[in-house]
N, C-alpha and C. Protein backbone atom coordinates (compact mmCIF):
# COMPACT_ATOMS: atom_id res chain seq x y z
N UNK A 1 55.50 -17.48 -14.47
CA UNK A 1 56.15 -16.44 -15.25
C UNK A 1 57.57 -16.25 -14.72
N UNK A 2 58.25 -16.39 -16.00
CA UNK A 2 59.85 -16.07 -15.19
C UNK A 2 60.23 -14.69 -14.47
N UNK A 3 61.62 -14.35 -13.57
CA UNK A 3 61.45 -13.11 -13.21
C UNK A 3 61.95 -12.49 -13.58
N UNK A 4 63.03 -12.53 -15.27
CA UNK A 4 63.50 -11.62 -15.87
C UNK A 4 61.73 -10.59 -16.90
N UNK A 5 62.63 -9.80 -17.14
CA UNK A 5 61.58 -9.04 -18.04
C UNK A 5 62.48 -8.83 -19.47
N UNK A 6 61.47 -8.38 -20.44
CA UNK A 6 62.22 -7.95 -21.77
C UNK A 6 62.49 -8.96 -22.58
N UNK A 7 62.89 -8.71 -23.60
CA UNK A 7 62.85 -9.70 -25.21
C UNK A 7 64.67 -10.29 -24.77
N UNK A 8 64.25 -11.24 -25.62
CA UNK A 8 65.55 -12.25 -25.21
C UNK A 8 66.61 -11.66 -26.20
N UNK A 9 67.45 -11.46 -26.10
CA UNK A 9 68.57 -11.04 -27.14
C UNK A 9 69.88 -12.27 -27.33
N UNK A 10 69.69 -12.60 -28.35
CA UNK A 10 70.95 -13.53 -29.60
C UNK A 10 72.07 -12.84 -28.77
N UNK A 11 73.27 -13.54 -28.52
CA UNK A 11 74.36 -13.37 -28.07
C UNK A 11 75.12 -14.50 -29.04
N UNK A 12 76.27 -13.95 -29.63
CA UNK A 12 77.19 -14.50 -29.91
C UNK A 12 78.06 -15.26 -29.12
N UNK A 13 78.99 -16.32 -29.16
CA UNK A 13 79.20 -17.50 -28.14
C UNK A 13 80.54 -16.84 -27.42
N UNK A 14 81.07 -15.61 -27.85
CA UNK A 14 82.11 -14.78 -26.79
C UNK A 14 81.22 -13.86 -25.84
N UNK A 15 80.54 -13.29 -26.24
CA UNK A 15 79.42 -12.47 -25.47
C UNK A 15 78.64 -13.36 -24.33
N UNK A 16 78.18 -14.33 -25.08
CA UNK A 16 77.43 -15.76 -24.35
C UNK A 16 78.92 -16.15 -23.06
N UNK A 17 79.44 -16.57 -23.32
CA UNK A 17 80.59 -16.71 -22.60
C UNK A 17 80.84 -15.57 -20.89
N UNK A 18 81.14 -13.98 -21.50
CA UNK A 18 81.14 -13.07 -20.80
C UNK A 18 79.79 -13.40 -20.04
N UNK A 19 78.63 -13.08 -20.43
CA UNK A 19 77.51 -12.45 -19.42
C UNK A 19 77.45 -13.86 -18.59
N UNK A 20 77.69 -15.51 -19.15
CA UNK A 20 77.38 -16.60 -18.19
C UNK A 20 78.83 -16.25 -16.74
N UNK A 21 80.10 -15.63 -17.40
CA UNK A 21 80.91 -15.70 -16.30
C UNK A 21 80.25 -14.59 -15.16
N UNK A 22 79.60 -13.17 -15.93
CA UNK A 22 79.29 -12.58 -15.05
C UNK A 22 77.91 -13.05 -13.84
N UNK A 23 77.56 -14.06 -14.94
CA UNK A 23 76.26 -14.46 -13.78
C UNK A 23 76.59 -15.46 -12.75
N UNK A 24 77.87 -16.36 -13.36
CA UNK A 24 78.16 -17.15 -12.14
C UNK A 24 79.45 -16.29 -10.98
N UNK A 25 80.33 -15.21 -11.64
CA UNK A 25 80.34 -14.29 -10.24
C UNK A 25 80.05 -14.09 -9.52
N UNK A 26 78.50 -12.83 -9.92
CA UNK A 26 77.41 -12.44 -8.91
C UNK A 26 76.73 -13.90 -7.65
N UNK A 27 76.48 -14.76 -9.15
CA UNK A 27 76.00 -16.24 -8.14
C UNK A 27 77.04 -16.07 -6.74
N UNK A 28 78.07 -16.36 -6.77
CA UNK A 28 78.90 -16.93 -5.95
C UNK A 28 79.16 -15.66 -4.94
N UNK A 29 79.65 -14.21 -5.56
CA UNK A 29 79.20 -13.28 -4.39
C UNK A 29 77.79 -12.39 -3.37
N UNK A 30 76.93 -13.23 -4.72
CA UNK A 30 75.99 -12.86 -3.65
C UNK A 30 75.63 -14.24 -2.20
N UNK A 31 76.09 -14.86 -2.57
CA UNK A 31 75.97 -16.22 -1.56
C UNK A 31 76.81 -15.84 -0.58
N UNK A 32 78.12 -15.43 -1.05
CA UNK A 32 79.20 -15.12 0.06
C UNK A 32 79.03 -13.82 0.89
N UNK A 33 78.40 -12.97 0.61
CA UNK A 33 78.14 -11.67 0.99
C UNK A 33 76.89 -11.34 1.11
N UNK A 34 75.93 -11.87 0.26
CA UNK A 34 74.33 -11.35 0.13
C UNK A 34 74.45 -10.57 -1.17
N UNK A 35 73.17 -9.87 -1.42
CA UNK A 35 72.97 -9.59 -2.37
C UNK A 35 73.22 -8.14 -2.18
N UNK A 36 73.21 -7.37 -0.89
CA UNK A 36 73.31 -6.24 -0.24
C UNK A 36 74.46 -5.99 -0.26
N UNK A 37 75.38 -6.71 0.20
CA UNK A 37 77.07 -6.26 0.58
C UNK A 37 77.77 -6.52 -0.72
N UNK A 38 76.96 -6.96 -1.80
CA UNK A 38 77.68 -6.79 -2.94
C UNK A 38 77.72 -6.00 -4.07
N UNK A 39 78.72 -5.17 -4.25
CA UNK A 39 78.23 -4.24 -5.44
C UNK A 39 78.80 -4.50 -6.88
N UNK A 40 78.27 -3.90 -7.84
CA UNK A 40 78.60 -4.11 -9.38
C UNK A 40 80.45 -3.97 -9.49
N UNK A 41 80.50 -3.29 -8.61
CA UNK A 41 82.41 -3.10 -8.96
C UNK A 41 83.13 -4.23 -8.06
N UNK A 42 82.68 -5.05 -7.43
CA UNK A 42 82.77 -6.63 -6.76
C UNK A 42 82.49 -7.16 -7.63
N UNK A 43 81.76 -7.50 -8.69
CA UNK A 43 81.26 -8.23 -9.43
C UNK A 43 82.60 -8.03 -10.81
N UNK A 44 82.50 -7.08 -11.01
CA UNK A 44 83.52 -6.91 -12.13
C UNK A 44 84.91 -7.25 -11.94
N UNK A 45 85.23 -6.85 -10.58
CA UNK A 45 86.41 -7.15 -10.35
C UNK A 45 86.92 -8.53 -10.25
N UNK A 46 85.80 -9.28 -9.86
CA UNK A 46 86.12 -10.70 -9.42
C UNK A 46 86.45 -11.58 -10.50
N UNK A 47 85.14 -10.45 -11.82
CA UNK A 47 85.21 -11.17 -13.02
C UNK A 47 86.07 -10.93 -13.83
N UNK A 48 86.96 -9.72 -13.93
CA UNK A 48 88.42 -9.35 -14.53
C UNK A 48 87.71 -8.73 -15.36
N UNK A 49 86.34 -7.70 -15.69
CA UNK A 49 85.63 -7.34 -16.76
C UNK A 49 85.82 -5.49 -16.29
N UNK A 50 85.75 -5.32 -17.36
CA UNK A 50 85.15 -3.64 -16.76
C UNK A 50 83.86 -3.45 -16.26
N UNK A 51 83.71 -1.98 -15.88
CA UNK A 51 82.21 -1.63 -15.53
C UNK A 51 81.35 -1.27 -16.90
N UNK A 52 82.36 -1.27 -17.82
CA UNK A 52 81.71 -0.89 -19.41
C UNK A 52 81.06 -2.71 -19.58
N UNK A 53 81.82 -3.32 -19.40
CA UNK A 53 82.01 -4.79 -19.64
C UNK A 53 80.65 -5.10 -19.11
N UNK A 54 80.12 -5.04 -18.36
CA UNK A 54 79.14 -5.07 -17.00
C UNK A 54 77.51 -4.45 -17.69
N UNK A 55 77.98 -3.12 -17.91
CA UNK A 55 76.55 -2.29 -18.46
C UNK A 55 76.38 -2.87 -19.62
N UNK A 56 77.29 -3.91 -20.43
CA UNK A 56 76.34 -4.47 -21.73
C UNK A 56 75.96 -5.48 -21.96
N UNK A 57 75.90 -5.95 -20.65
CA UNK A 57 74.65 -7.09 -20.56
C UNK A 57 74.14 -6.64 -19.78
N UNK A 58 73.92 -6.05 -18.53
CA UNK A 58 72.74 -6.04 -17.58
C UNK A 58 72.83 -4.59 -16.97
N UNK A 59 72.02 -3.82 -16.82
CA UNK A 59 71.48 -2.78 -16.38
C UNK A 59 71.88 -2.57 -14.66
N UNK A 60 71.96 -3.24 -14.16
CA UNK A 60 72.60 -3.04 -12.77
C UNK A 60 72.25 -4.60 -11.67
N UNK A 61 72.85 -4.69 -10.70
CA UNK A 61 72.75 -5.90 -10.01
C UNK A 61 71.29 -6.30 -9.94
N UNK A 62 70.07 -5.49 -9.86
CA UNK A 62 68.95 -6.46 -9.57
C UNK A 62 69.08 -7.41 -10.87
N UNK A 63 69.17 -6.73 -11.87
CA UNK A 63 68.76 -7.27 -13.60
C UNK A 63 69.60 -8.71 -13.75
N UNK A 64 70.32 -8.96 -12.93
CA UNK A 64 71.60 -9.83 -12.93
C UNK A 64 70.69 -11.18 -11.82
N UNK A 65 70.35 -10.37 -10.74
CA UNK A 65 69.82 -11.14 -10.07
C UNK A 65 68.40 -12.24 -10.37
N UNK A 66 67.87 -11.17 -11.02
CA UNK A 66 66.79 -11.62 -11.95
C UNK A 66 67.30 -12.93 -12.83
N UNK A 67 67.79 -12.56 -13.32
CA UNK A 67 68.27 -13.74 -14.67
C UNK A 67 68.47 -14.87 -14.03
N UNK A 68 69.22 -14.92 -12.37
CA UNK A 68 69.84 -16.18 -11.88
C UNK A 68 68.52 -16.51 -11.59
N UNK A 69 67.63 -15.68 -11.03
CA UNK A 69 65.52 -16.26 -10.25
C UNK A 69 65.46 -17.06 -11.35
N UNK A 70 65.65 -16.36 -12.98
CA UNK A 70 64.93 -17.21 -13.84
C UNK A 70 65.47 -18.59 -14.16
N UNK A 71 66.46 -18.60 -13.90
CA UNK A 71 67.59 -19.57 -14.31
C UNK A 71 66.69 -20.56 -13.81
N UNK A 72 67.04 -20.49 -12.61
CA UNK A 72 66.59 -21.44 -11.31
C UNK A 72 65.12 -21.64 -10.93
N UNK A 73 63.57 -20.82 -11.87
CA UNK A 73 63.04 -21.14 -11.53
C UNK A 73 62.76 -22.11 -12.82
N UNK A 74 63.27 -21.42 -13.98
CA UNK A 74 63.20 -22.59 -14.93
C UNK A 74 63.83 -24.16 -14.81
N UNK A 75 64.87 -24.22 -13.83
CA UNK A 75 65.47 -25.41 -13.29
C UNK A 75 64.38 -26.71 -12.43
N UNK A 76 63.87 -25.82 -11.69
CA UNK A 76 62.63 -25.79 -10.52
C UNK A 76 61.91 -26.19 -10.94
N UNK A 77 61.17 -26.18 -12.31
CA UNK A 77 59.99 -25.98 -12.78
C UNK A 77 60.33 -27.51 -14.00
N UNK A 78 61.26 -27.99 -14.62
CA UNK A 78 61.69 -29.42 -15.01
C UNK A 78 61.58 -30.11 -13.96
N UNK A 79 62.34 -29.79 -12.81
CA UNK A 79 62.40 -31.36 -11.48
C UNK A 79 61.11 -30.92 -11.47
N UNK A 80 60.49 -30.47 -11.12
CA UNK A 80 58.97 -30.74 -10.49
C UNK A 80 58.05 -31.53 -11.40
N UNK A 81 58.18 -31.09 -12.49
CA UNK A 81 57.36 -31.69 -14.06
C UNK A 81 58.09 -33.04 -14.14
N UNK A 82 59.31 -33.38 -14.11
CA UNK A 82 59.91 -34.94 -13.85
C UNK A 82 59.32 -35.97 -13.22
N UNK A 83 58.50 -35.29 -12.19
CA UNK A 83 57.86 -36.41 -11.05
C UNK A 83 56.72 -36.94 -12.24
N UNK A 84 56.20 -35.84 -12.85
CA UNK A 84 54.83 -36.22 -13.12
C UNK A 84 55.03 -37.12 -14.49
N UNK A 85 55.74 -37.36 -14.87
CA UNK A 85 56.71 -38.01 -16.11
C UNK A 85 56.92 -39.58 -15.78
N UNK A 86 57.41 -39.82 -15.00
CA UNK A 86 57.72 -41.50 -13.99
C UNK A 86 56.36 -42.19 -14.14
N UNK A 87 56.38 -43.24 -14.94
CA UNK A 87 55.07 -44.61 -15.14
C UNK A 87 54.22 -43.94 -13.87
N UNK A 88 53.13 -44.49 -13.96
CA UNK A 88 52.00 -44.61 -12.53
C UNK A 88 51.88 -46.14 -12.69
N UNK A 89 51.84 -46.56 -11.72
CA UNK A 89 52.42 -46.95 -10.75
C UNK A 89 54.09 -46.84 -10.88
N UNK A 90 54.86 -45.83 -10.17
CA UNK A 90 56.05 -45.70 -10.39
C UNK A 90 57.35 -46.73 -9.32
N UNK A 91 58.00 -47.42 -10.62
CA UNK A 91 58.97 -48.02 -9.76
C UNK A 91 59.76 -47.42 -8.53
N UNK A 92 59.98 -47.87 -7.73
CA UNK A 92 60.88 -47.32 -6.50
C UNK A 92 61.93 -46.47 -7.01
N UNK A 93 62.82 -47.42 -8.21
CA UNK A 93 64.21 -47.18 -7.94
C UNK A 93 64.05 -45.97 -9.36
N UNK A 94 62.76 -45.90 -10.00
CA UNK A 94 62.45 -44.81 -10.89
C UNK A 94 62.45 -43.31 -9.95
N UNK A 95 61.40 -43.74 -8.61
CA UNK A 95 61.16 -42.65 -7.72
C UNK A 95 62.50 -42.10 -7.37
N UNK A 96 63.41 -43.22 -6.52
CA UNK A 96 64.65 -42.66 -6.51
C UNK A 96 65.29 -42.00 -7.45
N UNK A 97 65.45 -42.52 -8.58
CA UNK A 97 66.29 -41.54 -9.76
C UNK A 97 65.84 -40.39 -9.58
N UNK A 98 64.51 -39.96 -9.62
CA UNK A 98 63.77 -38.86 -9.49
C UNK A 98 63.89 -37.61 -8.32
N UNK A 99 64.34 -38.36 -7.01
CA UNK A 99 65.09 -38.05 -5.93
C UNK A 99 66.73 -37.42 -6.20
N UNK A 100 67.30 -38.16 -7.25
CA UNK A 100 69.06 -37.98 -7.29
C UNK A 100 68.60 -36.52 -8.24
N UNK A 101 67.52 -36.51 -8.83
CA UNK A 101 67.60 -35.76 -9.87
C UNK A 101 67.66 -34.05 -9.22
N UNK A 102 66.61 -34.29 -8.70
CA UNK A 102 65.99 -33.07 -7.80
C UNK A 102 67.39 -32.61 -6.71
N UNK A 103 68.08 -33.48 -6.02
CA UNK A 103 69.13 -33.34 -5.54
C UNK A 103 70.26 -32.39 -6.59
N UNK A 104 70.62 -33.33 -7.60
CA UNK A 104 71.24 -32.61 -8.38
C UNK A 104 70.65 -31.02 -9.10
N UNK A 105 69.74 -30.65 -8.93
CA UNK A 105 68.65 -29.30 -9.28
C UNK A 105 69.31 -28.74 -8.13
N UNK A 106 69.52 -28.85 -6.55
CA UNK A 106 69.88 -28.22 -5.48
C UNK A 106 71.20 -28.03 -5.64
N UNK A 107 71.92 -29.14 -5.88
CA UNK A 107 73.26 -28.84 -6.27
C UNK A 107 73.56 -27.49 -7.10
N UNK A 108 72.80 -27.33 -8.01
CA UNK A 108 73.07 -26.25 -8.80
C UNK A 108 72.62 -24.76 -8.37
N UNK A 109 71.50 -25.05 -7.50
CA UNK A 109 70.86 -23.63 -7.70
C UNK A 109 70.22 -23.59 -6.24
N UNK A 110 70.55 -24.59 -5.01
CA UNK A 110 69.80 -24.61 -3.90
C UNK A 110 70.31 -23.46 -2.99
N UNK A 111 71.52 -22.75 -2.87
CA UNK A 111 71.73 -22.00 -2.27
C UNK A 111 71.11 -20.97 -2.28
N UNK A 112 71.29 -20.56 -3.41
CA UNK A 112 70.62 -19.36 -4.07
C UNK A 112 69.01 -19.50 -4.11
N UNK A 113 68.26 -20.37 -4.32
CA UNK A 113 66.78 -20.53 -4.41
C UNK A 113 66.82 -20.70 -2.88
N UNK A 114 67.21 -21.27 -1.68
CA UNK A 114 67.41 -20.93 0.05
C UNK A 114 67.52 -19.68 0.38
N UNK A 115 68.72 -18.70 -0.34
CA UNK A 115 68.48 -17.55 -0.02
C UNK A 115 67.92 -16.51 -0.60
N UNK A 116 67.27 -16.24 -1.57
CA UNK A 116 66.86 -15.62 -2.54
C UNK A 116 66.21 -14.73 -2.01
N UNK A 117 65.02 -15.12 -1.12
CA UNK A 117 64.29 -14.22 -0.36
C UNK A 117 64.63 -13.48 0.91
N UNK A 118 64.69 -13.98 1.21
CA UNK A 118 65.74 -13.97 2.89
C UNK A 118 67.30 -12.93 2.40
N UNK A 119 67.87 -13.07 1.16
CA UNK A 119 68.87 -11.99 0.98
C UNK A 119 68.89 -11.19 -0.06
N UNK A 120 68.02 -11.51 -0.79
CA UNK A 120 67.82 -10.66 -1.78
C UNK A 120 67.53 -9.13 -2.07
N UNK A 121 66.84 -8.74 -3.52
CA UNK A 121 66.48 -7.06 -3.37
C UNK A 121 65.56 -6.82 -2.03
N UNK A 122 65.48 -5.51 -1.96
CA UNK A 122 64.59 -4.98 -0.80
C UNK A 122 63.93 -4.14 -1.72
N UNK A 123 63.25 -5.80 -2.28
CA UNK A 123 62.03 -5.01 -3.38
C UNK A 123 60.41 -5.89 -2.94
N UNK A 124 59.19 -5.52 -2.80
CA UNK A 124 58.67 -5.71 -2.07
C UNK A 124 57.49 -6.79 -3.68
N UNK A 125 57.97 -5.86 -4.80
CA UNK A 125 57.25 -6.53 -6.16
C UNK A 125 57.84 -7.85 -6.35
N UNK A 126 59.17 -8.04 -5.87
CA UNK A 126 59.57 -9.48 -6.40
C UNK A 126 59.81 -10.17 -5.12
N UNK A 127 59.51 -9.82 -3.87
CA UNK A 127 59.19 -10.49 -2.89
C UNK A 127 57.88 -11.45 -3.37
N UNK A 128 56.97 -10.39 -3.78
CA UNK A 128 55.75 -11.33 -3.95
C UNK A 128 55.79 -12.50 -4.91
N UNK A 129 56.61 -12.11 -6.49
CA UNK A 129 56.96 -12.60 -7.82
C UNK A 129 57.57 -14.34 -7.00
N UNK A 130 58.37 -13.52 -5.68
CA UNK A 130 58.88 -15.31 -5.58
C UNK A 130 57.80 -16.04 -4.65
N UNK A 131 57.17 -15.23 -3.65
CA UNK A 131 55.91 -16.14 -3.32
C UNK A 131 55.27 -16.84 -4.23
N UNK A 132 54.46 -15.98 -5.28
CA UNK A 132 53.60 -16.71 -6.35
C UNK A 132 54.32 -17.77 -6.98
N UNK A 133 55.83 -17.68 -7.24
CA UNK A 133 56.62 -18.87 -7.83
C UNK A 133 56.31 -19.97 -7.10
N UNK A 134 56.64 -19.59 -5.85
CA UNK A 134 56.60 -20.84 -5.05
C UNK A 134 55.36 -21.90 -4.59
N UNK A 135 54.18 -20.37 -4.56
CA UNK A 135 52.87 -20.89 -4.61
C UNK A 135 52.91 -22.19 -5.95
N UNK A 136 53.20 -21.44 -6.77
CA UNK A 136 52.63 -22.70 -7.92
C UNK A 136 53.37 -23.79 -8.50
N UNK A 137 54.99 -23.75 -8.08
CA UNK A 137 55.35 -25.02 -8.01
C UNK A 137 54.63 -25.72 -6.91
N UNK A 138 54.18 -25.25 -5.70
CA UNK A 138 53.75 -26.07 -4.67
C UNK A 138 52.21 -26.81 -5.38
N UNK A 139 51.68 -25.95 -5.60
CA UNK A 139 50.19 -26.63 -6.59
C UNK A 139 50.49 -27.21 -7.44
N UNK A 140 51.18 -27.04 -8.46
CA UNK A 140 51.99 -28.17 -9.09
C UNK A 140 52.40 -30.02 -8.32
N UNK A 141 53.05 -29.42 -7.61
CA UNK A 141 53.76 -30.83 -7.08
C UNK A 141 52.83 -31.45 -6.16
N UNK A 142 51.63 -30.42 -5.50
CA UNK A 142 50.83 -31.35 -5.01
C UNK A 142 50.00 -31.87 -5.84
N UNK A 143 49.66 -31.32 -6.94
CA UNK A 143 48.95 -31.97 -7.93
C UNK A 143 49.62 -33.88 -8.48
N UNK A 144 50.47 -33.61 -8.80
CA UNK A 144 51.28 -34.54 -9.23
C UNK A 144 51.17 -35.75 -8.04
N UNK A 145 51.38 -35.34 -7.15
CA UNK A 145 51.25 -36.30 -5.76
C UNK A 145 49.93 -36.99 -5.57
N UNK A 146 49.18 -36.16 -5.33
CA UNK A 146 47.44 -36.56 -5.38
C UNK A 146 47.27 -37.18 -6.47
N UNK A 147 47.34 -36.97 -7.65
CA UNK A 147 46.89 -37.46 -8.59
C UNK A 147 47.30 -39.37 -8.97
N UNK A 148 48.40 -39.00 -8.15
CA UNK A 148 49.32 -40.74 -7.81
C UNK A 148 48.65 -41.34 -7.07
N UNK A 149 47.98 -40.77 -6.19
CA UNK A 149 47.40 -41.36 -5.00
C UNK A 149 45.96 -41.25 -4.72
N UNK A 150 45.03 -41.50 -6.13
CA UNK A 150 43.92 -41.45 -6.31
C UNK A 150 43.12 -40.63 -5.58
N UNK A 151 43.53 -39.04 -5.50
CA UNK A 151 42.80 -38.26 -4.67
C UNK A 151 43.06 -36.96 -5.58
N UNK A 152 42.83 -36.86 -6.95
CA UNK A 152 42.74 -35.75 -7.67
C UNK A 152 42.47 -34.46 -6.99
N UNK A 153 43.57 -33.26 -7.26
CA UNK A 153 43.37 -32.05 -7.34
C UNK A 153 44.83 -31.40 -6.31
N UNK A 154 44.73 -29.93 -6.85
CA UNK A 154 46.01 -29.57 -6.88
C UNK A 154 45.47 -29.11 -5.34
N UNK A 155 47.05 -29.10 -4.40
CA UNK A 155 47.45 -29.14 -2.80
C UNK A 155 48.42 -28.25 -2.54
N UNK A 156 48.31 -26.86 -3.15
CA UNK A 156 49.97 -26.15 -2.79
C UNK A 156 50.39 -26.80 -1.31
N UNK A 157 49.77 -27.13 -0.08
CA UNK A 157 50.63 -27.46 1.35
C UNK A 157 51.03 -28.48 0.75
N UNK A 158 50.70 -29.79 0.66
CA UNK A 158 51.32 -30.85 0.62
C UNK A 158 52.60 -30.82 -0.66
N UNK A 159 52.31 -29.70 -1.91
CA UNK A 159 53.30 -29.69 -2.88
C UNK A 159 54.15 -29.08 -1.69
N UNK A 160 54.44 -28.10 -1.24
CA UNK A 160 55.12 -27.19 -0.31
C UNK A 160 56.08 -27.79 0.40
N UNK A 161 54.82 -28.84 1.64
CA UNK A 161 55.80 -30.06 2.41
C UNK A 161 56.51 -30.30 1.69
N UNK A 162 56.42 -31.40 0.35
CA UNK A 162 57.24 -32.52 -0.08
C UNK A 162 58.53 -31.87 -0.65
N UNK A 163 58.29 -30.50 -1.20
CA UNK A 163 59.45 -29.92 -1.44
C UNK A 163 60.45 -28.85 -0.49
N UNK A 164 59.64 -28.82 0.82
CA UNK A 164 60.50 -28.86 2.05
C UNK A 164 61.42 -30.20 2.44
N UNK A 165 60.85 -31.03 2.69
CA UNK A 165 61.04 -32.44 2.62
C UNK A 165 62.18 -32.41 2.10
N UNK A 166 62.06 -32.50 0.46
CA UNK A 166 63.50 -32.63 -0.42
C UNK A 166 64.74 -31.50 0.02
N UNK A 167 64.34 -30.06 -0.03
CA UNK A 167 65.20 -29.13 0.36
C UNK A 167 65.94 -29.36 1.50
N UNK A 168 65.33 -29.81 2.85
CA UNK A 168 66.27 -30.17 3.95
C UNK A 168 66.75 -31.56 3.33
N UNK A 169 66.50 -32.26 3.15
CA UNK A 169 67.11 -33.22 2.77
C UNK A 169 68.50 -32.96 2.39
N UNK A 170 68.53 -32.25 1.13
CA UNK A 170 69.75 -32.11 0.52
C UNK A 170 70.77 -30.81 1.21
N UNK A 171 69.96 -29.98 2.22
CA UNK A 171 70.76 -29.35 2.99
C UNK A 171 71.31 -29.77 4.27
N UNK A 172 70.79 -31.21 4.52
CA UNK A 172 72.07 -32.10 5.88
C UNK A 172 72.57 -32.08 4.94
N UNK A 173 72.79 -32.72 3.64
CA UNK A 173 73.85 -33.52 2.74
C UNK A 173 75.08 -32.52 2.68
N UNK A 174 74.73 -31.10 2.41
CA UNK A 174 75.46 -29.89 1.92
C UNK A 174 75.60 -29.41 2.59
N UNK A 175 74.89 -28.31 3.35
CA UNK A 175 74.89 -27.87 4.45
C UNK A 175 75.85 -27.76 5.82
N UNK A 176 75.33 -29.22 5.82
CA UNK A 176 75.79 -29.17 7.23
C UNK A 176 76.97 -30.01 7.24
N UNK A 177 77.80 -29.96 8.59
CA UNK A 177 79.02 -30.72 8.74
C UNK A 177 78.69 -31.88 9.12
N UNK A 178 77.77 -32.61 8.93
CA UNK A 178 77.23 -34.15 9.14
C UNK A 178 78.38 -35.11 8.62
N UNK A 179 78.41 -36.32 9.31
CA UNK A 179 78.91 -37.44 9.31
C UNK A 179 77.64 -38.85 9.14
N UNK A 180 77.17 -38.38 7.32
CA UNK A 180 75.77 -38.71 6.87
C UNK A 180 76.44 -38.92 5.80
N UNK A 181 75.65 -40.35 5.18
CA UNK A 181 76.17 -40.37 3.94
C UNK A 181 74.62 -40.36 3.21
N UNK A 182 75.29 -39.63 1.75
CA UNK A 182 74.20 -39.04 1.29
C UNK A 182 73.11 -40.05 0.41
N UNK A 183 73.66 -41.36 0.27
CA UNK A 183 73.15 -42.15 -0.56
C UNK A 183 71.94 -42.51 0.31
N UNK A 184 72.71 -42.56 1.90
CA UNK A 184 71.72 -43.48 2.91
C UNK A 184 70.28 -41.87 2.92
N UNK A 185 71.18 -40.66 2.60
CA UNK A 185 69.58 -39.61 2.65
C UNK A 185 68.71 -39.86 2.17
N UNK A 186 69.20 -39.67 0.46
CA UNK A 186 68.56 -40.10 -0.62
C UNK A 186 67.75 -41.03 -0.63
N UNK A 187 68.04 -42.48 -0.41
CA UNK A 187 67.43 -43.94 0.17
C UNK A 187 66.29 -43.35 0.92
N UNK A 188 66.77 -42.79 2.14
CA UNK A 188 65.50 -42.82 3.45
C UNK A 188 64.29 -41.55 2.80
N UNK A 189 64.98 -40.49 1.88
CA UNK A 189 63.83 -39.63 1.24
C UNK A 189 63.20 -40.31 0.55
N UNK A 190 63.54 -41.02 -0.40
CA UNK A 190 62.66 -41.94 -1.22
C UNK A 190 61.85 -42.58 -0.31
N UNK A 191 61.85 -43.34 0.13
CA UNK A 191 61.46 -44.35 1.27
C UNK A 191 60.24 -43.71 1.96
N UNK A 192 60.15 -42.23 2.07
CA UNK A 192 59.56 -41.12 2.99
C UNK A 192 58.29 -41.19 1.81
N UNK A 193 58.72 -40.58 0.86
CA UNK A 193 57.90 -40.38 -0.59
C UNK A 193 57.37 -41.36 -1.10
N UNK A 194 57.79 -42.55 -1.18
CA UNK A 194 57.38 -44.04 -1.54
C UNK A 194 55.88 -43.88 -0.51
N UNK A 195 55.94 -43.86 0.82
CA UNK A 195 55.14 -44.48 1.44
C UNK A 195 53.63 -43.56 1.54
N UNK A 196 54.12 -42.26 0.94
CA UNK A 196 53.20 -41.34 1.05
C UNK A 196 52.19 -42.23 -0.30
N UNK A 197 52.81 -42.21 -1.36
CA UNK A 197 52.39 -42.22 -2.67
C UNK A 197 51.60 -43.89 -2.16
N UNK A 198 52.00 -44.35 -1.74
CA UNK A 198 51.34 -45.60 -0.98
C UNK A 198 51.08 -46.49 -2.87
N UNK A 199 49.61 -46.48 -3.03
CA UNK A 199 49.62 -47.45 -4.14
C UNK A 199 50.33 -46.49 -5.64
N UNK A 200 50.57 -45.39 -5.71
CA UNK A 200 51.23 -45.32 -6.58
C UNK A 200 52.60 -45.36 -6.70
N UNK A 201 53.32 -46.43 -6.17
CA UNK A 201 54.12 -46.62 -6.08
C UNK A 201 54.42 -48.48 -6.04
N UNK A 202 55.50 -49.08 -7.39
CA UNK A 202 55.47 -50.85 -7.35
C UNK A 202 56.65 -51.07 -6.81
């Protein structure tokens, strides 16, 4: 279940425009500051909008925050379903694509899905909302895994690992001030994942 609430509302493509600048604002100051040290009149200001500008799309910073959870768990929730998409017996250099893909998913939204919990509301209902998320991409992706590897049935740990696995992965790449090149990551993650998947993998 996503973590916005409420009926989706038609936006016209200037309106559409406004609320995406205001969401990639907030994105970028809540990363730089947290979600705490940032307030709605930071947000507006950064975005050149009013506070009128502000109240007609979203109800106040959690509601904002929400939308980016959903963004990103709907992001989350394609790479993971991608794996299960790739032939069985899946080519290597298919697995890899599958690897660049998921990379590129972090690119977009890994900061924010890294800190989400750790800086987010000091709300204790969507603390849980992102456990259960995470719970069931993890059953998900272990499903998908097992099922490659002739041992049917869903594994939230092992979904969990493999998408720890990927997450550090792409946080030496980003992250850190490494003198790593990212192709050789990519390569050696595949390589990691290849050997797990053992025969489902040509």
């Amino acid at each position: 279940m996503p973590l916005a609430r409420g009926p989706e509302v038609v936006l016209g493509r200037r309106a559409l425009a406004t609320r995406e600048l205001i969401l990639e604002t907030a994105h970028e100051l809540f990363l730089k500051r947290g979600y705490r040290g940032t307030r709605v009149d930071d947000i507006t200001a950064s975005a050149g909008i009013s506070r009128a500008g502000f109240y007609t799309y979203f109800a106040d910073k959690q509601e904002v925050f929400l939308a980016l959870g959903t963004t990103t768990y709907r992001a989350i929730t394609k790479a993971v379903t991608d794996l299960g998409r790739l032939p069985d017996p899946c080519p290597v250099a298919d697995l890899r694509a599958w690897v660049v893909r998921y990379f590129e998913f972090m690119d977009a939204h890994g900061a924010f899905l890294l800190t989400s919990e750790r800086a987010g509301p000091d709300d204790p209902e969507l603390v849980e909302t992102i456990h259960r998320l995470q719970m069931r991409h993890g059953r998900r992706l272990g499903k998908i895994v097992n099922d490659r590897r002739g041992t049917p049935g869903d594994d939230p740990a092992l979904g969990l690992a493999l998408m720890g696995l990927l997450d550090q992965a792409w946080f030496v790449c980003h992250g850190l001030d490494l003198p790593i090149d990212v192709d050789r990551i990519i390569d050696a993650t595949t390589d990691l994942i290849a050997s797990y998947l053992g025969r489902g993998v040509s």
